[in-house]
PDB file of N, CA and C in Angstrom:
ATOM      1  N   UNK A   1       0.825  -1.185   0.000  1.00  0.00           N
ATOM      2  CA  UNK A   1       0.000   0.000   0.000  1.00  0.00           C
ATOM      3  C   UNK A   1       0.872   1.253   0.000  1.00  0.00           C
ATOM      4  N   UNK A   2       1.875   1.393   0.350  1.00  0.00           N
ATOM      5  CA  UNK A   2       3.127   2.338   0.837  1.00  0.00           C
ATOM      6  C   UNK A   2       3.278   2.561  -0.336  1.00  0.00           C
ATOM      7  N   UNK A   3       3.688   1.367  -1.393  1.00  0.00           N
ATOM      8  CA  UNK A   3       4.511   1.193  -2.760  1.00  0.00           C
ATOM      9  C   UNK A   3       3.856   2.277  -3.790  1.00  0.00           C
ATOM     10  N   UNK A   4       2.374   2.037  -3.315  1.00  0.00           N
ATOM     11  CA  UNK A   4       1.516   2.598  -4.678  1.00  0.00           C
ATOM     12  C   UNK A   4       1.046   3.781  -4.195  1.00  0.00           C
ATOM     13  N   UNK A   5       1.178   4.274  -2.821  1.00  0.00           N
ATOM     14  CA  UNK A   5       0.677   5.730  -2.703  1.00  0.00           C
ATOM     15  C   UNK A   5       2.241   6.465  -3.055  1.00  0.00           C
ATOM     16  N   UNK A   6       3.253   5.909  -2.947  1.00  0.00           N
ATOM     17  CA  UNK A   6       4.881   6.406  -3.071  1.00  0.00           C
ATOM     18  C   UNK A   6       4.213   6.388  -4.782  1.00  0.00           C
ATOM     19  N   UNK A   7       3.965   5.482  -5.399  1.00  0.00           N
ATOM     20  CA  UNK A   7       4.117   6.233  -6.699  1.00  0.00           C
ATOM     21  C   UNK A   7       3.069   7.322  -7.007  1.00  0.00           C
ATOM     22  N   UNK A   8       1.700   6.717  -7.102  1.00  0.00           N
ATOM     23  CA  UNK A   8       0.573   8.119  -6.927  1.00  0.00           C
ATOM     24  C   UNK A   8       1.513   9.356  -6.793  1.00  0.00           C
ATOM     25  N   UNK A   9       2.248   9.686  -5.534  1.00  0.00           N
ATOM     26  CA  UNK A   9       2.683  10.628  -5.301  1.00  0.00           C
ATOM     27  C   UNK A   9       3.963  11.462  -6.537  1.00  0.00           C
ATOM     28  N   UNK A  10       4.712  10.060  -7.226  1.00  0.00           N
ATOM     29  CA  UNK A  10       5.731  10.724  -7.870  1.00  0.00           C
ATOM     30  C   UNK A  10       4.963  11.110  -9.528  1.00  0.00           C
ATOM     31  N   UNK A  11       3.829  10.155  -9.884  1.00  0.00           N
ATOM     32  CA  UNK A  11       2.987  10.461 -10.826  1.00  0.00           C
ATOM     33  C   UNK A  11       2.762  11.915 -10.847  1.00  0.00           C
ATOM     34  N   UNK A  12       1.810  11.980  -9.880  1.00  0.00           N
ATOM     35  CA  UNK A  12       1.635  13.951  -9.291  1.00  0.00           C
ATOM     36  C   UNK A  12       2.581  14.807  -9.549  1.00  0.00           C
ATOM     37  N   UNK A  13       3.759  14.107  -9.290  1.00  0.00           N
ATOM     38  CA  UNK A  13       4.696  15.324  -9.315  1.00  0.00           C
ATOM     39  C   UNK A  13       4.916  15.933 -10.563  1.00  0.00           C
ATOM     40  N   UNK A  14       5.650  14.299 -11.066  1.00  0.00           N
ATOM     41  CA  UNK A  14       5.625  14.618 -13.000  1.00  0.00           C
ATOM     42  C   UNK A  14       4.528  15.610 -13.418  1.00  0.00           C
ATOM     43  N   UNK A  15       3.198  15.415 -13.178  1.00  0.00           N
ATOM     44  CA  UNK A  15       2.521  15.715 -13.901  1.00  0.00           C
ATOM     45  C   UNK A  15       2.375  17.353 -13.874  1.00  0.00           C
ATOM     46  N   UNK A  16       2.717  17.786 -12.464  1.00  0.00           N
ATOM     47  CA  UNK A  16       2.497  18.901 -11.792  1.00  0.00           C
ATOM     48  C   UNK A  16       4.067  19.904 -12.631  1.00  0.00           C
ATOM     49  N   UNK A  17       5.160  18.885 -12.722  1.00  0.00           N
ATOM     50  CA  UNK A  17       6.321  19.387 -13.055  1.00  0.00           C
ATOM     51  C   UNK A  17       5.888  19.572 -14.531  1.00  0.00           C
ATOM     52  N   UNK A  18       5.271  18.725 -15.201  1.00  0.00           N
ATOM     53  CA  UNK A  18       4.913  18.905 -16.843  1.00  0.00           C
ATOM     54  C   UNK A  18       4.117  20.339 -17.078  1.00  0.00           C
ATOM     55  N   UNK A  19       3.291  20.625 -16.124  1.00  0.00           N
ATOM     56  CA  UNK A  19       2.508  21.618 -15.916  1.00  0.00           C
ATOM     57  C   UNK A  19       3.021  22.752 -15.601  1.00  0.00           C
ATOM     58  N   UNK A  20       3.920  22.864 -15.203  1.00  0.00           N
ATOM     59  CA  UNK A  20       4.939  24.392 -14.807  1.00  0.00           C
ATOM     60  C   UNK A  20       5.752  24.415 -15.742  1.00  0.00           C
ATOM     61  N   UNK A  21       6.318  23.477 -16.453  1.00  0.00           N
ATOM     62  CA  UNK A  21       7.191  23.696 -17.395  1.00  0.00           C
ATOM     63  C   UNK A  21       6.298  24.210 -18.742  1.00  0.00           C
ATOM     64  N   UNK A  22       5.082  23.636 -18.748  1.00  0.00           N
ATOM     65  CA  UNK A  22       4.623  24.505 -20.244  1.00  0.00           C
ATOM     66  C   UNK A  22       3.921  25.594 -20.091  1.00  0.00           C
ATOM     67  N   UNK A  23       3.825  26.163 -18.868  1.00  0.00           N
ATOM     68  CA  UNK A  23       3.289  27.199 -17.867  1.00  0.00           C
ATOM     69  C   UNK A  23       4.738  28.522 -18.486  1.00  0.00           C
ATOM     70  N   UNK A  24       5.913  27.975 -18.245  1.00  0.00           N
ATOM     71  CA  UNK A  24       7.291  28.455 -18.217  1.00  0.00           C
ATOM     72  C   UNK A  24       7.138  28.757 -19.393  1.00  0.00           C
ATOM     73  N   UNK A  25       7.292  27.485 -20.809  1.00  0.00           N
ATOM     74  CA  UNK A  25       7.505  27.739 -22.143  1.00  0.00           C
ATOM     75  C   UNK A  25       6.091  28.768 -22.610  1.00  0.00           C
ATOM     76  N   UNK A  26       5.474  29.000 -22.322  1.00  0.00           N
ATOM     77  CA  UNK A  26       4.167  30.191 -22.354  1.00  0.00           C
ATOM     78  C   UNK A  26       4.363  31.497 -22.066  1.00  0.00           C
ATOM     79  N   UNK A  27       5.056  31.200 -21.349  1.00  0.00           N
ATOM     80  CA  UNK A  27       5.732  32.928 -20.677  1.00  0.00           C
ATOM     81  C   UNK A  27       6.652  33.266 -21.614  1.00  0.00           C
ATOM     82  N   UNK A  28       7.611  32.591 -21.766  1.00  0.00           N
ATOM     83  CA  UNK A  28       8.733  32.622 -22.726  1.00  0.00           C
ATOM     84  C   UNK A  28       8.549  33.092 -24.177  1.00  0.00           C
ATOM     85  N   UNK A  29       7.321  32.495 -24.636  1.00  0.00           N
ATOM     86  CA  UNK A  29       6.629  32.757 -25.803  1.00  0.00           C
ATOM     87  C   UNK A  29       6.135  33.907 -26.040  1.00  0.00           C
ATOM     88  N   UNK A  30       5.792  34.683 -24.741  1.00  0.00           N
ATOM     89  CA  UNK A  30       4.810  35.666 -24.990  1.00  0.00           C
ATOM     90  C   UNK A  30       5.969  37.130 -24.913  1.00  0.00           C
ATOM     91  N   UNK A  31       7.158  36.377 -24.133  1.00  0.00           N
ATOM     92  CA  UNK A  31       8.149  37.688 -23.875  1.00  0.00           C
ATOM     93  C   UNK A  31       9.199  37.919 -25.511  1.00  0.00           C
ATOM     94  N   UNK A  32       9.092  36.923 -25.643  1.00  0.00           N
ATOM     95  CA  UNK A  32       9.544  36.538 -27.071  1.00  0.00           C
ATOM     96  C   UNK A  32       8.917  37.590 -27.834  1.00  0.00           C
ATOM     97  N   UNK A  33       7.669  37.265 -27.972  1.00  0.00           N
ATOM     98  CA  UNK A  33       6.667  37.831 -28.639  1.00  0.00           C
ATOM     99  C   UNK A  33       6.791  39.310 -28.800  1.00  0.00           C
ATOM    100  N   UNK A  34       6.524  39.534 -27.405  1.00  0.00           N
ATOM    101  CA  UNK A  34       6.548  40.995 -26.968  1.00  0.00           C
ATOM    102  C   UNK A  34       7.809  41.834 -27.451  1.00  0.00           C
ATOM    103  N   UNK A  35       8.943  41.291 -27.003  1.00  0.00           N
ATOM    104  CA  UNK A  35      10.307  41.684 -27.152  1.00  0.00           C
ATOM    105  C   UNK A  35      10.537  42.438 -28.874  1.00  0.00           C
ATOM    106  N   UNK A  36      10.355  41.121 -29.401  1.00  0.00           N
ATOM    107  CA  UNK A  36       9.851  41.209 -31.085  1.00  0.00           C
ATOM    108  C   UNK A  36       9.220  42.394 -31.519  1.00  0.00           C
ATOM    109  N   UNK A  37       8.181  42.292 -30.929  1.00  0.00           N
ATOM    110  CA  UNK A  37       7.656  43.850 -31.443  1.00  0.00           C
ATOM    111  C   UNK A  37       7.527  44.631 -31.290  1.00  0.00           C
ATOM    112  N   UNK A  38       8.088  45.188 -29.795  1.00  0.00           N
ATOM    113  CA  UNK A  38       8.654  46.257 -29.323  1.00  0.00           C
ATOM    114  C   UNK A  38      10.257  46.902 -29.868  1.00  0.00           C
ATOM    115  N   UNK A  39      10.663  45.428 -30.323  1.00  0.00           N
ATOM    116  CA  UNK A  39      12.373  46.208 -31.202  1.00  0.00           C
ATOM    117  C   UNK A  39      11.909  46.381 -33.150  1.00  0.00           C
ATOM    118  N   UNK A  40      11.137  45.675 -33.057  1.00  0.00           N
ATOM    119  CA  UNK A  40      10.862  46.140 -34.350  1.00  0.00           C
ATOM    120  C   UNK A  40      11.808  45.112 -35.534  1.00  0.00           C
ATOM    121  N   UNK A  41      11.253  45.392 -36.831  1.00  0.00           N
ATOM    122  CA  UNK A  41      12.658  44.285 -37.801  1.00  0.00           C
ATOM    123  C   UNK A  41      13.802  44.620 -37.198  1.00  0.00           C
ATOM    124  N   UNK A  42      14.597  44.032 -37.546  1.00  0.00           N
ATOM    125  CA  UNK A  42      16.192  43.705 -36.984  1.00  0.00           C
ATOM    126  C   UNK A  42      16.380  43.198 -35.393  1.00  0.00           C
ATOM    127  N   UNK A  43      15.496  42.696 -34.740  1.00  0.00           N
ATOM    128  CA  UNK A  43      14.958  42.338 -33.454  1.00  0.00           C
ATOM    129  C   UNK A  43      16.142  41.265 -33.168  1.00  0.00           C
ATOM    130  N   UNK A  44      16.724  41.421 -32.252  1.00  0.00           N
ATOM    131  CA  UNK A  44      17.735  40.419 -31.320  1.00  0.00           C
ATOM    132  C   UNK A  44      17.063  38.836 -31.926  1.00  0.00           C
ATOM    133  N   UNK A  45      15.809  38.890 -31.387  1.00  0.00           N
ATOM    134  CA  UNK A  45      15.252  37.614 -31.195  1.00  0.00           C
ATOM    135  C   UNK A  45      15.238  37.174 -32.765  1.00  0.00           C
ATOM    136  N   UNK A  46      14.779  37.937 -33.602  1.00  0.00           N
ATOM    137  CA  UNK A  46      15.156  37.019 -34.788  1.00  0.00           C
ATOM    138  C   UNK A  46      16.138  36.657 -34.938  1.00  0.00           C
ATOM    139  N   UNK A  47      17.830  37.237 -34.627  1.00  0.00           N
ATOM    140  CA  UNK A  47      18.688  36.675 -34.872  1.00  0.00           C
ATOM    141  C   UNK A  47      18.789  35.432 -33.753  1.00  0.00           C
ATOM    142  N   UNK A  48      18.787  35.419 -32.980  1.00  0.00           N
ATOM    143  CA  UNK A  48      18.613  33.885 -32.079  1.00  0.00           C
ATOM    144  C   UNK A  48      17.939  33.060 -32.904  1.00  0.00           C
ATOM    145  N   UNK A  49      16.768  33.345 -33.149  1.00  0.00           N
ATOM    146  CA  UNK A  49      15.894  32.278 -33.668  1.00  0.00           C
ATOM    147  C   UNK A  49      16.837  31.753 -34.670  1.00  0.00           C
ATOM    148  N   UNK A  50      16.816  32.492 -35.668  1.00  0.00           N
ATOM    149  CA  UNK A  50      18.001  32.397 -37.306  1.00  0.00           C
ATOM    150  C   UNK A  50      19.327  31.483 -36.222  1.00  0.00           C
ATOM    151  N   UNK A  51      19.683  31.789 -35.530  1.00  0.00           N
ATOM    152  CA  UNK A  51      20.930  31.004 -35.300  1.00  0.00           C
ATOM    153  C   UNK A  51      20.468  29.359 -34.905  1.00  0.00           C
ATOM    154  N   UNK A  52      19.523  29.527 -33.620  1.00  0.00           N
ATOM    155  CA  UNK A  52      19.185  28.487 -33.015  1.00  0.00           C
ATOM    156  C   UNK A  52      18.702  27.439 -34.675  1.00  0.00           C
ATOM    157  N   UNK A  53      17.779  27.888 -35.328  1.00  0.00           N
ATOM    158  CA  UNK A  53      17.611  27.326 -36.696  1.00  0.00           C
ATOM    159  C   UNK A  53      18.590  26.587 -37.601  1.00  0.00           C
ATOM    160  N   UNK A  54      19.532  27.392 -37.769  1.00  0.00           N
ATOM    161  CA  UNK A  54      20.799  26.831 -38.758  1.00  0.00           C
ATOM    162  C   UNK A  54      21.736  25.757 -37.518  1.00  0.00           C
ATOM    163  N   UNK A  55      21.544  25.843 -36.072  1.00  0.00           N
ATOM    164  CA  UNK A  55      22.081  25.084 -35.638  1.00  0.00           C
ATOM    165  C   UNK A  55      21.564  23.599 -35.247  1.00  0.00           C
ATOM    166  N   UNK A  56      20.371  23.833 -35.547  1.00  0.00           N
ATOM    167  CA  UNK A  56      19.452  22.402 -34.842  1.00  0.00           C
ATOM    168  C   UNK A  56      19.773  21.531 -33.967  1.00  0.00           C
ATOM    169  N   UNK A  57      20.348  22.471 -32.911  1.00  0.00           N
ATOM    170  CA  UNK A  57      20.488  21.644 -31.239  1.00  0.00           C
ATOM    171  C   UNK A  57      19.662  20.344 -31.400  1.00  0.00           C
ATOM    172  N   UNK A  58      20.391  19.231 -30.552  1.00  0.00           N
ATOM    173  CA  UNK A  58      20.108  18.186 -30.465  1.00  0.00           C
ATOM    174  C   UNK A  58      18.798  18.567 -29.516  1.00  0.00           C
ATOM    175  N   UNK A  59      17.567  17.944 -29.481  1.00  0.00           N
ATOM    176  CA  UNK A  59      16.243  18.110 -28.688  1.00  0.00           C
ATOM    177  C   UNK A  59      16.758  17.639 -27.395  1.00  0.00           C
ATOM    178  N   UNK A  60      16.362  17.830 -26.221  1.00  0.00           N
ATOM    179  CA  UNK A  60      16.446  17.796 -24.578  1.00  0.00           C
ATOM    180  C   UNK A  60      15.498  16.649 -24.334  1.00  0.00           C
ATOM    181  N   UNK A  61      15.941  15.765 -23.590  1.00  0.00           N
ATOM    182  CA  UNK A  61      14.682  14.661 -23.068  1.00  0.00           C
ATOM    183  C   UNK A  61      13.602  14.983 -22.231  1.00  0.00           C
ATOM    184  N   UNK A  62      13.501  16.252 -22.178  1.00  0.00           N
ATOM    185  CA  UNK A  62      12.693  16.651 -21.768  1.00  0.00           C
ATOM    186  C   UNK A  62      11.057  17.071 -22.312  1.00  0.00           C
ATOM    187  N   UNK A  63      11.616  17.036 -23.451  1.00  0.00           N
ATOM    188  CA  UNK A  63      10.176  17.369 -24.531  1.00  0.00           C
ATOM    189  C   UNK A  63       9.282  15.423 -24.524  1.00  0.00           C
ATOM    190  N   UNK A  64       7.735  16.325 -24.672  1.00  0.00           N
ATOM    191  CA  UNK A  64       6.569  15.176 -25.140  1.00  0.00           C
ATOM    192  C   UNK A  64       6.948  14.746 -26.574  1.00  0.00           C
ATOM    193  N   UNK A  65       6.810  13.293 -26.521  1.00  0.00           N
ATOM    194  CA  UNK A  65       7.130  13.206 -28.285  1.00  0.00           C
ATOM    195  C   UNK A  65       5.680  14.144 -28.841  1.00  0.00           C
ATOM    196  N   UNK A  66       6.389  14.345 -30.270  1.00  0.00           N
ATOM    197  CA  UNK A  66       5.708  15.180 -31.298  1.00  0.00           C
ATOM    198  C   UNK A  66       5.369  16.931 -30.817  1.00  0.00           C
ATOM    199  N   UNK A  67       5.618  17.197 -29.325  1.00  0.00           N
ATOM    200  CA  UNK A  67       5.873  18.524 -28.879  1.00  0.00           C
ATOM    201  C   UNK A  67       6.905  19.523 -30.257  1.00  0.00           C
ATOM    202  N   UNK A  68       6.789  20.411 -30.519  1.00  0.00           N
ATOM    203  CA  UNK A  68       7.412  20.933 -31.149  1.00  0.00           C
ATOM    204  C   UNK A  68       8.480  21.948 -30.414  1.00  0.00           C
ATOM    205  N   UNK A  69       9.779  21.840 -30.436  1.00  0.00           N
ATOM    206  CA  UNK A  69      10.962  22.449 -29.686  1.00  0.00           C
ATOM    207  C   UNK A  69      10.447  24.460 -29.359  1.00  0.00           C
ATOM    208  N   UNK A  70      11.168  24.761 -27.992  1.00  0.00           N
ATOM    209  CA  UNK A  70      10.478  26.575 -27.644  1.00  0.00           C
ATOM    210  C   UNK A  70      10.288  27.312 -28.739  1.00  0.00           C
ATOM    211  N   UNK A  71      11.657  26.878 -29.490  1.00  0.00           N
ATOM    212  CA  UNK A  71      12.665  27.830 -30.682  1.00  0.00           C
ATOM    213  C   UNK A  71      11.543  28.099 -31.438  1.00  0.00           C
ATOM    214  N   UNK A  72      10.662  26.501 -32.266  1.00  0.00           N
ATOM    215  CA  UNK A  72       9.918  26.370 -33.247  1.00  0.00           C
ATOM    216  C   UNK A  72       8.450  27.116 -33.052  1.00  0.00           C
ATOM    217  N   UNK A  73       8.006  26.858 -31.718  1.00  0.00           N
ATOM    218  CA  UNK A  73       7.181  27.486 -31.400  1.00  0.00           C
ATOM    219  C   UNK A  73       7.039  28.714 -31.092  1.00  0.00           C
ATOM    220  N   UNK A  74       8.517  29.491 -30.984  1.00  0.00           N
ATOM    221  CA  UNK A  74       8.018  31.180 -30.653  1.00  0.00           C
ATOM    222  C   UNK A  74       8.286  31.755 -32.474  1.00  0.00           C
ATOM    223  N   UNK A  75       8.586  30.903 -33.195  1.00  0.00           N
ATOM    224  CA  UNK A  75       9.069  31.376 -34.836  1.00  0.00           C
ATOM    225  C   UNK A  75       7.515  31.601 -34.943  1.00  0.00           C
ATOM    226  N   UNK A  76       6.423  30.397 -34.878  1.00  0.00           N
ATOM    227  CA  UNK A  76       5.678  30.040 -35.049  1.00  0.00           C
ATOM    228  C   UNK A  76       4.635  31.073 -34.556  1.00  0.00           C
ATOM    229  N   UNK A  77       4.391  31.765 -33.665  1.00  0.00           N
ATOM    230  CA  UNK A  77       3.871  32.567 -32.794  1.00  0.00           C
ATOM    231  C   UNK A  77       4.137  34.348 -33.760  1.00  0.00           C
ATOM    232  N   UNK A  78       5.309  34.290 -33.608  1.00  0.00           N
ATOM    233  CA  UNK A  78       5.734  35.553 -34.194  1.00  0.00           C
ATOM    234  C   UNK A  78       5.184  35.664 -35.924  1.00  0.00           C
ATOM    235  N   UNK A  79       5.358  34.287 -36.180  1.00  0.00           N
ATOM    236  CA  UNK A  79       4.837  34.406 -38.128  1.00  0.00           C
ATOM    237  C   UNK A  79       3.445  34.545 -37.818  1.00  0.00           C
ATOM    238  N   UNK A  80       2.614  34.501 -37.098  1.00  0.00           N
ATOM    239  CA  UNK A  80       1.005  34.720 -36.836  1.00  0.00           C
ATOM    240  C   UNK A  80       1.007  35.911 -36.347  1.00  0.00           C
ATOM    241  N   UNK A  81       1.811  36.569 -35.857  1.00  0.00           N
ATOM    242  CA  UNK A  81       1.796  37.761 -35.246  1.00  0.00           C
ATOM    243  C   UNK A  81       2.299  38.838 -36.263  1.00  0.00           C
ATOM    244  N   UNK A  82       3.094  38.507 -37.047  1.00  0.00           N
ATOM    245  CA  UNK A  82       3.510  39.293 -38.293  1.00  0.00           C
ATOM    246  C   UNK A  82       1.969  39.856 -39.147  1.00  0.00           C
ATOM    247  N   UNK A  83       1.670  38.248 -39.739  1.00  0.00           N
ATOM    248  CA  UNK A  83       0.456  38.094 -40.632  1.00  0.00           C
ATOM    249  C   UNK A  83      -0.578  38.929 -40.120  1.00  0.00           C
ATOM    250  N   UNK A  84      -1.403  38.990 -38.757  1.00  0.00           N
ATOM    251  CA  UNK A  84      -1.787  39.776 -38.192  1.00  0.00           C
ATOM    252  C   UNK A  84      -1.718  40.692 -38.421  1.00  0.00           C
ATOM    253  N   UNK A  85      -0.886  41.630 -38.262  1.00  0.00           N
ATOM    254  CA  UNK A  85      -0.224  42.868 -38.284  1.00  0.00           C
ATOM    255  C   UNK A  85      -0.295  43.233 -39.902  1.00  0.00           C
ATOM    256  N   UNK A  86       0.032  41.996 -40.620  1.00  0.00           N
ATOM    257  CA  UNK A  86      -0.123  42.844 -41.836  1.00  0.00           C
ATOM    258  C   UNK A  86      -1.288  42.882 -42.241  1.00  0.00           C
ATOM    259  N   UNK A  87      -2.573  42.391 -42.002  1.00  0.00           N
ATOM    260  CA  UNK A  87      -3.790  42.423 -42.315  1.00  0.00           C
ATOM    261  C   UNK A  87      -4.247  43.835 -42.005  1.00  0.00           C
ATOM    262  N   UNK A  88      -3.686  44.098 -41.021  1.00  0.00           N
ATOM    263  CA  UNK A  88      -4.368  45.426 -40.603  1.00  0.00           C
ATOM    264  C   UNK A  88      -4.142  46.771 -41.107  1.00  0.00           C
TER     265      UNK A  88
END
């Protein structure tokens, strides 16, 4: 009974730890975001992105399979945020 409330408990944790971490990558996204269009073209962050891109870091074991890496997802964020912007 010990065995299986000890795991229950480490289940929770994971799950709780999975939950702050995409809590984290959300924030990240949005400062990204922000950063971006407060510097305007020639933005720091595009050049990161452009680098992180041509370098294709090995992925962290930390990602869900089929999760798509921060990098991909704040490119991803910002090209909707462009398009946006140019609609208007």
């Amino acid at each position: 009974m010990l065995a299986r409330a000890a795991e229950g408990s480490l289940a929770r944790e994971a799950k709780d730890t999975a939950a702050l971490r995409a809590k984290i990558d959300e924030v990240a996204i949005d400062v990204a975001r922000v950063t971006a269009i407060l510097e305007g073209p020639g933005s720091r962050i595009e050049e990161i992105l452009a680098a992180t891109a041509a370098e294709k870091a090995p992925a962290s074991g930390r990602r869900l399979k089929g999760e798509l890496p921060l990098a991909e997802r704040i490119r991803a964020v910002l090209g909707a945020t462009r398009g946006r912007q140019a609609a208007e």
